[in-house]
N, C-alpha and C. Protein backbone atom coordinates (compact mmCIF):
# COMPACT_ATOMS: atom_id res chain seq x y z
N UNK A 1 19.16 14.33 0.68
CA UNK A 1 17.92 13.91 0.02
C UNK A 1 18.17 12.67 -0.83
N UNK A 2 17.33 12.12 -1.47
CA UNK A 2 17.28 10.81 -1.77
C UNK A 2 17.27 11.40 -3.71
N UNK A 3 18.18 10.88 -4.50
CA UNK A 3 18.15 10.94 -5.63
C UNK A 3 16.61 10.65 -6.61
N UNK A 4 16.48 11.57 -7.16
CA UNK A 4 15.09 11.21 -8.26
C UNK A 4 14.82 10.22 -8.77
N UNK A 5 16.18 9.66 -9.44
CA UNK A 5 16.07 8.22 -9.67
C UNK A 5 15.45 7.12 -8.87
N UNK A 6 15.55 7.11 -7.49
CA UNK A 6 14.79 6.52 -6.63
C UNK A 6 13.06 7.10 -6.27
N UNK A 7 12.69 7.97 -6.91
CA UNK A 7 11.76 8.31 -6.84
C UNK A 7 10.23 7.07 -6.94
N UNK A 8 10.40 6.32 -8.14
CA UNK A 8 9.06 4.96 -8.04
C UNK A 8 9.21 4.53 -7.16
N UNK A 9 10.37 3.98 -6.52
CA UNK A 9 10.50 3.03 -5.63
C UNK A 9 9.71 3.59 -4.57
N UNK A 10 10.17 4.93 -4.10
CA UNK A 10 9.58 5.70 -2.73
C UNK A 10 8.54 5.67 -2.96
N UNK A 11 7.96 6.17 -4.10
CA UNK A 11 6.34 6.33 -4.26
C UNK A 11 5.81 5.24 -3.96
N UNK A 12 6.18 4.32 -4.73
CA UNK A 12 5.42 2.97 -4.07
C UNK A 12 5.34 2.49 -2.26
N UNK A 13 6.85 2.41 -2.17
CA UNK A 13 7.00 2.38 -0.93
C UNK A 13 5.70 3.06 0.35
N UNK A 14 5.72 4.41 -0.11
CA UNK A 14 5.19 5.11 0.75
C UNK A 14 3.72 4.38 0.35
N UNK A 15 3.06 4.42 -0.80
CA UNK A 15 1.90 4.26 -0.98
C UNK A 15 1.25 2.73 -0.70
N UNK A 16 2.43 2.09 -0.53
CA UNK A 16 1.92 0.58 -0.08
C UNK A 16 1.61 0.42 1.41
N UNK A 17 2.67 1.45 1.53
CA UNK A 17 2.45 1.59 3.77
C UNK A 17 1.16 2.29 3.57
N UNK A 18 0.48 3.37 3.37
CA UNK A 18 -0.46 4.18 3.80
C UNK A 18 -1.49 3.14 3.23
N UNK A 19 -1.81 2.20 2.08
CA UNK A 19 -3.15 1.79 1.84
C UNK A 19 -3.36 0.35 2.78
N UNK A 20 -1.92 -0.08 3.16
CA UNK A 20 -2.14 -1.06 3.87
C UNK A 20 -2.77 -0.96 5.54
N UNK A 21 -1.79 -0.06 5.73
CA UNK A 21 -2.21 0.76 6.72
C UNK A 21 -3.83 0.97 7.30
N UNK A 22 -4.13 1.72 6.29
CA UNK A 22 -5.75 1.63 6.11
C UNK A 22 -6.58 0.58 6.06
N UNK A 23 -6.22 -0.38 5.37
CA UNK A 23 -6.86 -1.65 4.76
C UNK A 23 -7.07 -2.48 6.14
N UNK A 24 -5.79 -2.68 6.72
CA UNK A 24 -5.55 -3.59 7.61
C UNK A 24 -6.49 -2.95 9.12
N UNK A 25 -6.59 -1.28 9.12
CA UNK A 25 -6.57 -0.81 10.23
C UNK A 25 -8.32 -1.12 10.22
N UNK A 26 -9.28 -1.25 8.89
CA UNK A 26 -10.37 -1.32 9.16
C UNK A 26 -10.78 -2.91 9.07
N UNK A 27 -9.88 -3.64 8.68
CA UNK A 27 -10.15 -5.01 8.44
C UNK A 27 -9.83 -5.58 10.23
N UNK A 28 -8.92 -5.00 11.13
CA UNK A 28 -8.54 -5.34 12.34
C UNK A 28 -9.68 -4.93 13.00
N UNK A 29 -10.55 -3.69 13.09
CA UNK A 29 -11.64 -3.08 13.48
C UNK A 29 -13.02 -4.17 13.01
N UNK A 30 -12.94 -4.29 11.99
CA UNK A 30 -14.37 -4.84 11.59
C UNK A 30 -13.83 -6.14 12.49
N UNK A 31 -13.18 -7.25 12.55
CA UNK A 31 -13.01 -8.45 13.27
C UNK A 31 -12.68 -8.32 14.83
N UNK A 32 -12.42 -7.70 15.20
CA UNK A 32 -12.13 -7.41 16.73
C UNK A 32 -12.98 -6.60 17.99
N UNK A 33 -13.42 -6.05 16.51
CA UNK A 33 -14.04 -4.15 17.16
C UNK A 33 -13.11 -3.80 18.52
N UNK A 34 -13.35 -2.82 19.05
CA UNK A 34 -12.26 -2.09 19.76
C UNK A 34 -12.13 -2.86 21.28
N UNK A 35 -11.11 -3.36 21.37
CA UNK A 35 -10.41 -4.18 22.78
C UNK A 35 -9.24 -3.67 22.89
N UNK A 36 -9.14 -4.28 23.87
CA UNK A 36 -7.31 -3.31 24.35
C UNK A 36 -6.18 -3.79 23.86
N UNK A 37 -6.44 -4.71 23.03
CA UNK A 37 -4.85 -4.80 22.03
C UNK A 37 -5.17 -4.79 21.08
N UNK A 38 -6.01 -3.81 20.22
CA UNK A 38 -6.52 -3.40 19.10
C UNK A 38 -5.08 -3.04 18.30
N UNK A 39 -4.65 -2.03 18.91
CA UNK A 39 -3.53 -0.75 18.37
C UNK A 39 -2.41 -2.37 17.89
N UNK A 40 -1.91 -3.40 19.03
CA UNK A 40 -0.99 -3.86 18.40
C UNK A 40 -1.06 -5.51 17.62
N UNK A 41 -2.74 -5.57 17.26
CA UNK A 41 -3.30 -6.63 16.50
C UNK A 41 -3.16 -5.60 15.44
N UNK A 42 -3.89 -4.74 15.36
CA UNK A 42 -3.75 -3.89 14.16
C UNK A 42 -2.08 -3.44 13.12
N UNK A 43 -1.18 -3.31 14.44
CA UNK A 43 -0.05 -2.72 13.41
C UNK A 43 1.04 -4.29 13.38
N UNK A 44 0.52 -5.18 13.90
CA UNK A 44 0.87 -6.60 13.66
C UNK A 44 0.80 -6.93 12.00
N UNK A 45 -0.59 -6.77 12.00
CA UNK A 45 -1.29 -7.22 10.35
C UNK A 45 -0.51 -6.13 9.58
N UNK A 46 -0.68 -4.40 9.92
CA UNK A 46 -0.34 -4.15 9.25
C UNK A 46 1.48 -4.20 8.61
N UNK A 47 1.99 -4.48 9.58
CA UNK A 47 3.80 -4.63 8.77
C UNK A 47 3.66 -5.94 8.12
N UNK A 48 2.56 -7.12 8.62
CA UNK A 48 2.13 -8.38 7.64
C UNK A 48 2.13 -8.13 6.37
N UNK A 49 1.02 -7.21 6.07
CA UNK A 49 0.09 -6.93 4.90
C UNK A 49 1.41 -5.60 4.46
N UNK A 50 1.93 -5.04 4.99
CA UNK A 50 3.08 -4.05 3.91
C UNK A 50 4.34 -4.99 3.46
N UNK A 51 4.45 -6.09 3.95
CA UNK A 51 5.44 -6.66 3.35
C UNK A 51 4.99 -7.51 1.85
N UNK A 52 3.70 -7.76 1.71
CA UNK A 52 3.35 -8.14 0.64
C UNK A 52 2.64 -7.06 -0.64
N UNK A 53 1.88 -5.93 0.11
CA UNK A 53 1.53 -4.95 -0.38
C UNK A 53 2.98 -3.93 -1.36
N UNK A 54 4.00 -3.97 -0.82
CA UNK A 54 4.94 -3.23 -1.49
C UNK A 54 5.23 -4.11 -2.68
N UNK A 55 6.08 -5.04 -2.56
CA UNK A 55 6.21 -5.86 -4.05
C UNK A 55 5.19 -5.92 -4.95
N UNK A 56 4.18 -6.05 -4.07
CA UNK A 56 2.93 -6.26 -5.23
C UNK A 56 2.90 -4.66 -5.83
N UNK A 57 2.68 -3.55 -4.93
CA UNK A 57 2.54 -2.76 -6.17
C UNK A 57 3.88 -2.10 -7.27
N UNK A 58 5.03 -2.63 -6.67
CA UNK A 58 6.00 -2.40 -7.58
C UNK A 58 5.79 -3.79 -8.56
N UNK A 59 5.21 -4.76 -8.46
CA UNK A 59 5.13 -5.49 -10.09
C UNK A 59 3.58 -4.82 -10.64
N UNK A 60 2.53 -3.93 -9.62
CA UNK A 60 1.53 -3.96 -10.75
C UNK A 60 1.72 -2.63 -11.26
N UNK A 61 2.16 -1.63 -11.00
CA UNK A 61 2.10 -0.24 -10.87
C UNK A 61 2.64 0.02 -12.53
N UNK A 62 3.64 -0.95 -13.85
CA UNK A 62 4.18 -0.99 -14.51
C UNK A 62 2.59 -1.25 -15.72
N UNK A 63 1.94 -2.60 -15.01
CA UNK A 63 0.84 -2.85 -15.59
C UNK A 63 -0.45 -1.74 -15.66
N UNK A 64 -0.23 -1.01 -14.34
CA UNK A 64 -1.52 -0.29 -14.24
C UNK A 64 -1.05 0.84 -15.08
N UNK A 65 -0.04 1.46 -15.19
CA UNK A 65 0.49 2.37 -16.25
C UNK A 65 -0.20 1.81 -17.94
N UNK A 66 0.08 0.98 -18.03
CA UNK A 66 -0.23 0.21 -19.45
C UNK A 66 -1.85 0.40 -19.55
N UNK A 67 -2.17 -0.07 -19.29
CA UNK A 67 -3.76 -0.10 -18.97
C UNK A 67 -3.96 1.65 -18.87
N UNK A 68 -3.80 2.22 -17.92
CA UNK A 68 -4.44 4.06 -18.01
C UNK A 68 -3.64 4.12 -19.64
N UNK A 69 -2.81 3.88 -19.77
CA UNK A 69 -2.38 4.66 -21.53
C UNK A 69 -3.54 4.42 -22.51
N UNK A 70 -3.38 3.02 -22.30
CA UNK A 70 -4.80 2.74 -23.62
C UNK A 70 -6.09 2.94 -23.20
N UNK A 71 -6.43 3.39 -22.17
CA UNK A 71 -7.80 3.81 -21.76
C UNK A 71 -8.04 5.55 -21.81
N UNK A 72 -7.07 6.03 -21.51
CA UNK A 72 -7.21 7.63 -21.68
C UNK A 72 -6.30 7.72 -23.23
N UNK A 73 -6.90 8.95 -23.37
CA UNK A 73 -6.56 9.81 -24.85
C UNK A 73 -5.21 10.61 -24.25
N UNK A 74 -4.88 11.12 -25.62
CA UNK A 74 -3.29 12.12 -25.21
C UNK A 74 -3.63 13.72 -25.48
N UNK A 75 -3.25 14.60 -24.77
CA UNK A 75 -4.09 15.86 -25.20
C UNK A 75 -5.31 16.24 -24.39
């Protein structure tokens, strides 16, 4: 298994693949609508869009922490 300590990283990791994933899979749909190289226009964009999607949320994910603290109460 993968040490806890590595735990943000994965989280992000994983969570940058699945929203890009999504993002890309309806953004490939809305511009193409369904043709027969849908599946590999689609997972084209999407390893595009996860290579920028991961860094980005490992620099905002520090900020978006900051921001929920001072917006929610403790308790």
């Amino acid at each position: 298994m993968i040490p806890a300590r590595y735990g943000p990283v994965l989280f992000s990791l994983i969570l940058s693949g699945v929203m890009s994933l999504l993002v890309s899979g309806i953004s490939t749909f809305r511009a193409v609508q369904p043709q027969q190289d849908w599946v590999s226009l689609w997972a084209g964009a999407w390893l595009t869009g996860w290579l920028v999607a991961f860094p980005a949320v490992m620099l905002a994910a520090p900020l978006a922490r900051k921001v929920v603290a001072r917006l929610t109460t403790k308790g």
